[in-house]
N, C-alpha and C. Protein backbone atom coordinates (compact mmCIF):
# COMPACT_ATOMS: atom_id res chain seq x y z
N UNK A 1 130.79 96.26 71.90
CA UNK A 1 130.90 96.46 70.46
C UNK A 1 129.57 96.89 69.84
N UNK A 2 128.49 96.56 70.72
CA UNK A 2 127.13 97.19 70.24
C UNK A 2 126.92 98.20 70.38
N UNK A 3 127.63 99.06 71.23
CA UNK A 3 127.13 100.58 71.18
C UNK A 3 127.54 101.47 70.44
N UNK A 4 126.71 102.53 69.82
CA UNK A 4 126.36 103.38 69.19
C UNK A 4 126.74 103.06 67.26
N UNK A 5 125.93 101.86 67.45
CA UNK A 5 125.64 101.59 66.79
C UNK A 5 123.85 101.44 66.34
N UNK A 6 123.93 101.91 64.72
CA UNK A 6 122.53 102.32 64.12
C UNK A 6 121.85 101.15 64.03
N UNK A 7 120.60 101.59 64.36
CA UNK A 7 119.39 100.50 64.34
C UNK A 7 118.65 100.55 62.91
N UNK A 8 118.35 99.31 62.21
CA UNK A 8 117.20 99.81 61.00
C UNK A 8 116.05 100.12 61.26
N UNK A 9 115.22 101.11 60.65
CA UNK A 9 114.33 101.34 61.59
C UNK A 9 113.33 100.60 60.27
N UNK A 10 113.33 99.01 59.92
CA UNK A 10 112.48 98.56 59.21
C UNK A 10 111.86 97.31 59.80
N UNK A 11 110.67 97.42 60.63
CA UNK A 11 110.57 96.74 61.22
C UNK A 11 108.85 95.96 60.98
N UNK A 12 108.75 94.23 61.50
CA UNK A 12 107.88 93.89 60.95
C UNK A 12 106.31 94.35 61.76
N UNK A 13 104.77 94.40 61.09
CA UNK A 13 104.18 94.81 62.03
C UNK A 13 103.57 94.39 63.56
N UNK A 14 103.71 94.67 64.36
CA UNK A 14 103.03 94.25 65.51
C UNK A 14 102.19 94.05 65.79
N UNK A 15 101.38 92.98 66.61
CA UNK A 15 100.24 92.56 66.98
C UNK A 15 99.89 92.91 68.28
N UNK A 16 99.03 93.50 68.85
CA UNK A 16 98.49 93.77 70.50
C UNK A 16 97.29 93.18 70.46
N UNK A 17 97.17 91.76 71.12
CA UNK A 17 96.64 90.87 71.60
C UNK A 17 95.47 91.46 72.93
N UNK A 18 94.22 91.41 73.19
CA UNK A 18 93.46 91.65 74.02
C UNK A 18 93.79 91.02 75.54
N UNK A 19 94.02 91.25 76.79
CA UNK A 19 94.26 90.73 78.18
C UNK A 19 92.63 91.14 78.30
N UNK A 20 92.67 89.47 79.19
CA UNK A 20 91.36 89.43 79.97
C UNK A 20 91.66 89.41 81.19
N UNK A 21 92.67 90.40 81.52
CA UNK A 21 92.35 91.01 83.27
C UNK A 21 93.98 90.77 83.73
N UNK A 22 94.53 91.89 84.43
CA UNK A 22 95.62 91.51 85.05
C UNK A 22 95.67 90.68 86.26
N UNK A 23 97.26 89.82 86.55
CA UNK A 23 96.96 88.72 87.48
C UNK A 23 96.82 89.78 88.85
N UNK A 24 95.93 89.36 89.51
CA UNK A 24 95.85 89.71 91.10
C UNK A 24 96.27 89.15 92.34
N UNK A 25 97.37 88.94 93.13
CA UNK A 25 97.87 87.82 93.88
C UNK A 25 96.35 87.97 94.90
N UNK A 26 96.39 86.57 95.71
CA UNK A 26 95.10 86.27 96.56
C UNK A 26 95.72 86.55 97.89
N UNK A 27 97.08 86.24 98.00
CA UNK A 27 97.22 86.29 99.30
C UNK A 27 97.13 87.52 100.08
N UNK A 28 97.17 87.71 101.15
CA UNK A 28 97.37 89.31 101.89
C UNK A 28 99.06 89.17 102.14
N UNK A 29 99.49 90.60 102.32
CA UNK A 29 100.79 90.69 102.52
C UNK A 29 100.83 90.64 103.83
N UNK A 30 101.91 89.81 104.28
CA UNK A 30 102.66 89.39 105.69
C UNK A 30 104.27 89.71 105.87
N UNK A 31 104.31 89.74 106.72
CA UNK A 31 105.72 90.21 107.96
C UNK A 31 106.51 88.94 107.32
N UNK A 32 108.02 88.63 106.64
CA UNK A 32 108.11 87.64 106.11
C UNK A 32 108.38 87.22 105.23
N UNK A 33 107.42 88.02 103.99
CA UNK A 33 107.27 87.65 102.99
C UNK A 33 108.60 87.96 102.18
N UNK A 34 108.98 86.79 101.26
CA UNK A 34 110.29 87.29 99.94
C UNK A 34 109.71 87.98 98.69
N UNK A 35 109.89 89.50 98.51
CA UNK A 35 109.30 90.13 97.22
C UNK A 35 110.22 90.16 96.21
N UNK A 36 109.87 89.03 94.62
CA UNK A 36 110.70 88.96 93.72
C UNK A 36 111.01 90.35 92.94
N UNK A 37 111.47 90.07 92.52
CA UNK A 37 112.32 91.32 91.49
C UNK A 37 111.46 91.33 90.36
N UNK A 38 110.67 91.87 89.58
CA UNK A 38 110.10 93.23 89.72
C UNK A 38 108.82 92.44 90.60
N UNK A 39 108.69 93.74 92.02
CA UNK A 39 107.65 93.13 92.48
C UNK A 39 106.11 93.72 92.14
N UNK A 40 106.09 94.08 91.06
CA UNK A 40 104.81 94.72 90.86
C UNK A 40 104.77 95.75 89.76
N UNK A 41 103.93 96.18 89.32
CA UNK A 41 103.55 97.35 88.58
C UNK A 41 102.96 98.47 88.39
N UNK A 42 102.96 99.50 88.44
CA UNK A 42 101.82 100.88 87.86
C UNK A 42 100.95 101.12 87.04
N UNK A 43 100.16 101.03 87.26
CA UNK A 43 98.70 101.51 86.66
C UNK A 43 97.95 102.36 86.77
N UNK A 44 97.69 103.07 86.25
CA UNK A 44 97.10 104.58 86.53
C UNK A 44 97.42 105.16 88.01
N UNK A 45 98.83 105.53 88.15
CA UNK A 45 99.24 105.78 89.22
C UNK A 45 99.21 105.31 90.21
N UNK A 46 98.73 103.82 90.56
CA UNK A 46 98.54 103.10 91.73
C UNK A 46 99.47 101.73 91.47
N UNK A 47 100.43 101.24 92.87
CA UNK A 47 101.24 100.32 92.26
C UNK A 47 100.34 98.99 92.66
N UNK A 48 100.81 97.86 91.75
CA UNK A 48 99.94 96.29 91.77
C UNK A 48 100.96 94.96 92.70
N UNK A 49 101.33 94.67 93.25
CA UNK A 49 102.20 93.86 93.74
C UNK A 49 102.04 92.84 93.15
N UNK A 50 102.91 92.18 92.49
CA UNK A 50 103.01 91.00 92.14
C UNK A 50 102.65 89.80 92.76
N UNK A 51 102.93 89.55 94.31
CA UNK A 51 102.99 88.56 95.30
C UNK A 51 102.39 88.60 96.42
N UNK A 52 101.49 90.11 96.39
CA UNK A 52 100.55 90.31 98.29
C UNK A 52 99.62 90.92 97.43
N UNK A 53 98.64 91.15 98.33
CA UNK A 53 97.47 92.22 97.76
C UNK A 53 97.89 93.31 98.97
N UNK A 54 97.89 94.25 98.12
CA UNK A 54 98.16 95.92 98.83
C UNK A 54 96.51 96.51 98.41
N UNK A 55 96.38 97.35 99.44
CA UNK A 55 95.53 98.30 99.79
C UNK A 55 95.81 99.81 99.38
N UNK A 56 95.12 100.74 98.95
CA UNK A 56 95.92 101.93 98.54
C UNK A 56 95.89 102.76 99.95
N UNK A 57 95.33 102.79 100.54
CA UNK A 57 95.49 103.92 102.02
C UNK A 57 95.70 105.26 101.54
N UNK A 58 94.69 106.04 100.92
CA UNK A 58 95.01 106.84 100.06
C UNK A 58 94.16 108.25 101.04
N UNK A 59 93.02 108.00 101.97
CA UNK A 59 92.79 108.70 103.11
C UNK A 59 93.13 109.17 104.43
N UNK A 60 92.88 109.63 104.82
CA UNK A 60 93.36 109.84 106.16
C UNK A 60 92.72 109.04 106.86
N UNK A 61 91.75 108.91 106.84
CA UNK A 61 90.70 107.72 107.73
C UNK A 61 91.04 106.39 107.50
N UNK A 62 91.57 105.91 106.66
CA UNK A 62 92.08 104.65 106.23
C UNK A 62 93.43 104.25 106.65
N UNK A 63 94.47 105.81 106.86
CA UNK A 63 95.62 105.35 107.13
C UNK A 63 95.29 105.50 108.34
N UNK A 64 94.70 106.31 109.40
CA UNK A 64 94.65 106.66 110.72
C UNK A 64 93.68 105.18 111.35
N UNK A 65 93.06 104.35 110.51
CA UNK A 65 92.44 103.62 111.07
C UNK A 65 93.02 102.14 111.09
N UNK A 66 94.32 102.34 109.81
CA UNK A 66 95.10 101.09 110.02
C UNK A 66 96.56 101.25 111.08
N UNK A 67 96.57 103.01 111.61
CA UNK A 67 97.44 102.72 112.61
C UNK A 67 97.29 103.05 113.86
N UNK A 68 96.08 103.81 114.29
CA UNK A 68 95.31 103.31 115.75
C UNK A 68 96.06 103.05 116.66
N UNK A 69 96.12 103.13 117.68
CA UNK A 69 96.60 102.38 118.90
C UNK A 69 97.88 101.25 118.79
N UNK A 70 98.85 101.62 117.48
CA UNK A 70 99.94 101.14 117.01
C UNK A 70 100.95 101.69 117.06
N UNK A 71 102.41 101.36 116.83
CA UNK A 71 103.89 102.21 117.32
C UNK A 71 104.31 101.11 116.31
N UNK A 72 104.64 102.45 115.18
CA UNK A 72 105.36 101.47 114.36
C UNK A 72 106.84 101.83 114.02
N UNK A 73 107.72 101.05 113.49
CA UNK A 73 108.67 101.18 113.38
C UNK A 73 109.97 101.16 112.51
N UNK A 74 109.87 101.86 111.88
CA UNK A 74 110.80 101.92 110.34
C UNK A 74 112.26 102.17 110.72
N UNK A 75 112.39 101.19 109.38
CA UNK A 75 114.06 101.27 109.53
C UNK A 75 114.68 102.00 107.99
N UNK A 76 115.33 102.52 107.83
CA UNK A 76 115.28 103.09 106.35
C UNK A 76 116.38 104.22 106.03
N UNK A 77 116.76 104.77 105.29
CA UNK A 77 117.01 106.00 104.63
C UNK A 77 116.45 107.25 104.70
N UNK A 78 116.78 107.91 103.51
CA UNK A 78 116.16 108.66 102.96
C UNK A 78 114.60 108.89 102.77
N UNK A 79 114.51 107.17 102.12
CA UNK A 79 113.19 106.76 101.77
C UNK A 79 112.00 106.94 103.08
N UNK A 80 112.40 106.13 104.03
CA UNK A 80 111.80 106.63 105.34
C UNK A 80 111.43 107.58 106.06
N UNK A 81 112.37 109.15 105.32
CA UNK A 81 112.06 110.47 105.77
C UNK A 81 111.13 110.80 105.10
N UNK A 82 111.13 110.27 103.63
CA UNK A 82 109.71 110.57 102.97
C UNK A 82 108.61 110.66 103.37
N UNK A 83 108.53 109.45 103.96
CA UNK A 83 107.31 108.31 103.91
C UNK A 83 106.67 109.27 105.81
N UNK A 84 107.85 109.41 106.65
CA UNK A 84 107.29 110.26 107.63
C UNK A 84 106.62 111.74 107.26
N UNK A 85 107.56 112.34 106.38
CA UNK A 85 106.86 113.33 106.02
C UNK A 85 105.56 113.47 105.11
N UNK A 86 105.37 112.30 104.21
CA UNK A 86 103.85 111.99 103.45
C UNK A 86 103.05 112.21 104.97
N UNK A 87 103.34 110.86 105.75
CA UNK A 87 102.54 110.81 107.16
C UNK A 87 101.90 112.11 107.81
N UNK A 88 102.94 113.20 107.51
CA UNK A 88 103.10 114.45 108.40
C UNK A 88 101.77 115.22 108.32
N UNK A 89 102.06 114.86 106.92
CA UNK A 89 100.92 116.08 105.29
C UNK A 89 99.40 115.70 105.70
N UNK A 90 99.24 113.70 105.57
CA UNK A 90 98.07 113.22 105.79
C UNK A 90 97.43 113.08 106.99
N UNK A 91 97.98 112.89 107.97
CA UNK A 91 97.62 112.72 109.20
C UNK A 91 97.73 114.06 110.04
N UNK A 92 96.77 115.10 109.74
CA UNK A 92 96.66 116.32 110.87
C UNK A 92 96.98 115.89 112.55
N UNK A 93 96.66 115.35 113.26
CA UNK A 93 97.75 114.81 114.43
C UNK A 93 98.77 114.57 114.97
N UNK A 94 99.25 114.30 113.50
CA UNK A 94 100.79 114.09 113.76
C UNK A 94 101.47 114.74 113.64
N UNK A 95 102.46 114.38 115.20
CA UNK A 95 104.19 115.64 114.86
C UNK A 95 104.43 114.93 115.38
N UNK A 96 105.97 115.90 114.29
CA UNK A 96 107.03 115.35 114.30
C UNK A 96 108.09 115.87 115.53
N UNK A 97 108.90 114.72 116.28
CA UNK A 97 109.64 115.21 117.22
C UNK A 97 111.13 114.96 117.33
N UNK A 98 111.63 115.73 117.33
CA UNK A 98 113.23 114.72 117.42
C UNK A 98 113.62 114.97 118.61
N UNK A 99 114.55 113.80 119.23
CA UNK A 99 115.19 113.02 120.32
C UNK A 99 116.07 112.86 119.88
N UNK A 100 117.04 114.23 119.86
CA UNK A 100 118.34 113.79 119.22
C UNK A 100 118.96 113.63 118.38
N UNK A 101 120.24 113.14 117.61
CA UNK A 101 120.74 112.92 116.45
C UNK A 101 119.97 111.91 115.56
N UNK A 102 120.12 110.44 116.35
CA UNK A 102 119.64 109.51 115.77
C UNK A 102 118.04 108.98 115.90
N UNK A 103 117.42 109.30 116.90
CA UNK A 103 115.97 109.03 117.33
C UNK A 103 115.19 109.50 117.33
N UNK A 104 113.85 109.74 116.10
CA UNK A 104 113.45 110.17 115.58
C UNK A 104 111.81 109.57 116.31
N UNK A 105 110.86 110.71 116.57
CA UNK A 105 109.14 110.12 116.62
C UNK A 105 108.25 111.21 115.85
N UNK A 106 107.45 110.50 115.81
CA UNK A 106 106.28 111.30 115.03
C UNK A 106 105.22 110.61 116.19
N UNK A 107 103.76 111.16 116.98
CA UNK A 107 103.05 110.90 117.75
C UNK A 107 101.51 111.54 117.80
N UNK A 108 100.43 110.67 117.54
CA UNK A 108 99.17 111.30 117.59
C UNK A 108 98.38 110.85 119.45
N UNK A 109 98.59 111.82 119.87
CA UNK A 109 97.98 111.49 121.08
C UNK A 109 96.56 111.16 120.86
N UNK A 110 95.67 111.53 119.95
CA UNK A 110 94.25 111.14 119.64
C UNK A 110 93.92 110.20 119.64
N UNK A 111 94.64 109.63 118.28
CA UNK A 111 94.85 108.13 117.99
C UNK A 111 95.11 107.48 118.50
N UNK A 112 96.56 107.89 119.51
CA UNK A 112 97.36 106.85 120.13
C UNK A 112 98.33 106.70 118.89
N UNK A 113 98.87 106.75 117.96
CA UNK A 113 99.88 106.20 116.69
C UNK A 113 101.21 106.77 117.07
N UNK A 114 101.67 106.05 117.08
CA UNK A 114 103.62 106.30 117.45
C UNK A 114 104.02 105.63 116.59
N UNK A 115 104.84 106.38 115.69
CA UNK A 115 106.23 106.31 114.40
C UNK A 115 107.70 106.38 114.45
N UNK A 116 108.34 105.54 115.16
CA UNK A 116 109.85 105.92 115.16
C UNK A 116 110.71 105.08 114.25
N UNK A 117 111.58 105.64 113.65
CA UNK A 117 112.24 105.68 112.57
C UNK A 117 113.83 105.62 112.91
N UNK A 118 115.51 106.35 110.99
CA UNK A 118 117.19 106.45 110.71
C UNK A 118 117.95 105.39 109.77
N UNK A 119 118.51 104.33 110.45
CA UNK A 119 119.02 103.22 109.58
C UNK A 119 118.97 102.32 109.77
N UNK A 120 119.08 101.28 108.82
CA UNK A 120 119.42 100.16 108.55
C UNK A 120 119.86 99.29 107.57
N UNK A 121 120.37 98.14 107.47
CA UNK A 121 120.66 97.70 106.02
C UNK A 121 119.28 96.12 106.21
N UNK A 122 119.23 96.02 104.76
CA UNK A 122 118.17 94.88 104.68
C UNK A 122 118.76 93.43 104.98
N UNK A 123 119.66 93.60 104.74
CA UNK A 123 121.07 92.38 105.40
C UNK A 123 120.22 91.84 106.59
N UNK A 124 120.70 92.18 107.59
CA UNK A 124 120.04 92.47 108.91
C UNK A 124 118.89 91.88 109.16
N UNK A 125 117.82 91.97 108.27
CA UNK A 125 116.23 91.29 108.54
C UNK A 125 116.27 90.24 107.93
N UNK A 126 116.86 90.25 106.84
CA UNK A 126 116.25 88.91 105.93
C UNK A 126 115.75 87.94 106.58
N UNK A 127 116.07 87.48 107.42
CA UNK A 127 115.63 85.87 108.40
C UNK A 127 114.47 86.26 109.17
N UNK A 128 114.26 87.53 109.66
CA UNK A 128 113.21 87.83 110.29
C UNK A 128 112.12 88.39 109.98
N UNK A 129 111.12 88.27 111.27
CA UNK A 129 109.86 88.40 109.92
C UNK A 129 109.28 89.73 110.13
N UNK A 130 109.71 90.41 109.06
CA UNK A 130 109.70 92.15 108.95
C UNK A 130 109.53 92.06 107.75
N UNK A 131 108.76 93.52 107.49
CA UNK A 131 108.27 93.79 106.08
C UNK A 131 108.91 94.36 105.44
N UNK A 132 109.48 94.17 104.09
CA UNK A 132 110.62 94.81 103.24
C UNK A 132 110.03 95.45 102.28
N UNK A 133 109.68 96.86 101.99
CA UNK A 133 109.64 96.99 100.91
C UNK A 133 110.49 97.62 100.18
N UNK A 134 110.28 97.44 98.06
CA UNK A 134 111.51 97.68 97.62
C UNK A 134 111.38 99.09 97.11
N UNK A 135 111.86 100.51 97.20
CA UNK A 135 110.84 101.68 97.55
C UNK A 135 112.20 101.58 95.76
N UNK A 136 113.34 101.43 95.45
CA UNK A 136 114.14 101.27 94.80
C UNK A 136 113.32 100.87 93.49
N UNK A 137 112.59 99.48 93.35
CA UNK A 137 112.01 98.61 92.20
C UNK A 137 110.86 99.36 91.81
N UNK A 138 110.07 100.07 92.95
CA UNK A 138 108.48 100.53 92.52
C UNK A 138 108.95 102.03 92.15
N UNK A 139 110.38 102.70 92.14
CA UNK A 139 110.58 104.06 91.99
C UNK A 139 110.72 103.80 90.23
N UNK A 140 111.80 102.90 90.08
CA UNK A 140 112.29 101.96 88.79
C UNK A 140 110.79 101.83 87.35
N UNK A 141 109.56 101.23 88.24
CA UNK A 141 109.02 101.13 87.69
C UNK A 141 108.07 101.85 87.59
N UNK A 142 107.84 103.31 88.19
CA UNK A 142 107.35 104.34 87.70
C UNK A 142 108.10 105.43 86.48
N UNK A 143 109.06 104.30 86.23
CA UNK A 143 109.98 105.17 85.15
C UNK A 143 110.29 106.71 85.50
N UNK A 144 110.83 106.62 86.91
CA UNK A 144 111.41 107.46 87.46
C UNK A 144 112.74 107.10 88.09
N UNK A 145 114.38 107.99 88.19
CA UNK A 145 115.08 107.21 88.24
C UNK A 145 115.20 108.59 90.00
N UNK A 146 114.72 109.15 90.37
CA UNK A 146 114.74 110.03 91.34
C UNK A 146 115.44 109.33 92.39
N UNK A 147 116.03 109.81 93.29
CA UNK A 147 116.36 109.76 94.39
C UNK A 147 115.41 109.41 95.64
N UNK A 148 114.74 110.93 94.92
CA UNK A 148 113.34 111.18 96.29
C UNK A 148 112.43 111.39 95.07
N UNK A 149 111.60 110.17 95.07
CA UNK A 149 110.25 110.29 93.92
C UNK A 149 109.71 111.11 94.17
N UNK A 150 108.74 110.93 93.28
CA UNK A 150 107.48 112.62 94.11
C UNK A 150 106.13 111.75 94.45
N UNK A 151 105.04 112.61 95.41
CA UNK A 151 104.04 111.90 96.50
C UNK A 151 103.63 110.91 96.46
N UNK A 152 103.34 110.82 94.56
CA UNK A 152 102.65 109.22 93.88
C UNK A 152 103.19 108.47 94.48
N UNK A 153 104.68 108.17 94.13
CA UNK A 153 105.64 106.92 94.46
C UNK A 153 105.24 106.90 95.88
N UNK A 154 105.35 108.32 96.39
CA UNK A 154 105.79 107.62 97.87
C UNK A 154 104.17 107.23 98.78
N UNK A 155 103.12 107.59 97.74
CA UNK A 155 102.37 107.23 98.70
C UNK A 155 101.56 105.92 98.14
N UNK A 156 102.37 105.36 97.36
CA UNK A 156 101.95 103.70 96.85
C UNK A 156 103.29 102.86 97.76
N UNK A 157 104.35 103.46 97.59
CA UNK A 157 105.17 102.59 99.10
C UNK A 157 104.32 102.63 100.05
N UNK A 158 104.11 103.61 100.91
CA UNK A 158 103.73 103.69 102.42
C UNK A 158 102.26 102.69 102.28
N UNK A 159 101.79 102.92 101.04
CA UNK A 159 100.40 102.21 101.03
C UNK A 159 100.79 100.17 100.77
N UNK A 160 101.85 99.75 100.60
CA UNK A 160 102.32 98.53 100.23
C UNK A 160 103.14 98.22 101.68
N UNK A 161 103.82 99.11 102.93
CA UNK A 161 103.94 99.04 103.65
C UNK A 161 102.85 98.88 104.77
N UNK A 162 102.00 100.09 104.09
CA UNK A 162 100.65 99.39 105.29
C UNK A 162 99.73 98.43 105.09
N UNK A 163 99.58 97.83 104.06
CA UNK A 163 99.69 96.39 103.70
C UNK A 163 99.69 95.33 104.03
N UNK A 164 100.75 95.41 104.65
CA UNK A 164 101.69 94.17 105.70
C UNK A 164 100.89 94.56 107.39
N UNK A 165 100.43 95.50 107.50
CA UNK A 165 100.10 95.24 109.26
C UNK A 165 98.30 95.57 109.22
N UNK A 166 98.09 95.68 107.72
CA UNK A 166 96.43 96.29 108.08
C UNK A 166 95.67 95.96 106.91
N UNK A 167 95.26 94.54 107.38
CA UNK A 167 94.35 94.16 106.01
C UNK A 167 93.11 94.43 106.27
């Protein structure tokens, strides 16, 4: 019964109160962890987690040095093709290979870094201790309602994903 219905636009004045610093969680993010609903925020294009401290991994030397001699392993969507292809852009080493319909690698012989990836539902992990992130809530709260965000979004996910294995 409330909709489209007129608003008065007579309204009383507002006060904006000074913040002495946004909250910063202390902990590091872990394999595990439950991320509440909204888990974080944007700030000059970089997202804030509410409940871990994230790292931005915003280099190549930073992401190549938090995945080193690692094989990691995503489970995902759409969102996950992103996040390989950000990988693709930043990491000169890496290619991409497919094995098929469903089995997917990306591989830096330099490094040593192996990426294999397709589906899953989050059902599935909850009990286990795997890193969830919500690529959905931090798209939400870039006041973007996209499908496939654009690089920002996706490279403050991948940076809240690497997070969890590379403090």
């Amino acid at each position: 019964k409330n909709t489209g219905i007129q608003i008065r636009n007579i309204f009383k004045p507002v006060t904006v109160l000074g913040c002495t610093g946004a909250h910063r969680p202390t902990e590091k993010c872990v394999t595990g962890m439950n991320s509440p609903f909204p888990g974080g925020f944007y700030h000059l294009n970089q997202w804030s987690s509410s409940f871990c401290q994230t790292l931005p991994f915003l280099s190549e030397d930073a992401i190549t040095k938090c995945l080193k001699g690692k094989t990691l392993y995503l489970l995902g969507d759409s969102t996950v093709r992103q996040w390989i292809e950000y990988l693709g852009r930043k990491l000169k080493g890496l290619k991409l290979i497919k094995n098929g319909a469903e089995s997917r690698v990306a591989f830096d012989a330099h490094s040593n870094i192996t990426v294999r990836w397709n589906q899953a539902q989050r059902k599935v992990f909850e009990d286990m201790k795997v890193a969830i992130v919500d690529a959905w809530d931090m798209t939400v709260a870039a006041n973007s309602f996209a499908v496939h965000p654009n690089a920002v979004i996706v490279s403050n996910e991948l940076a809240v994903a690497l997070s969890f294995f590379c403090h």
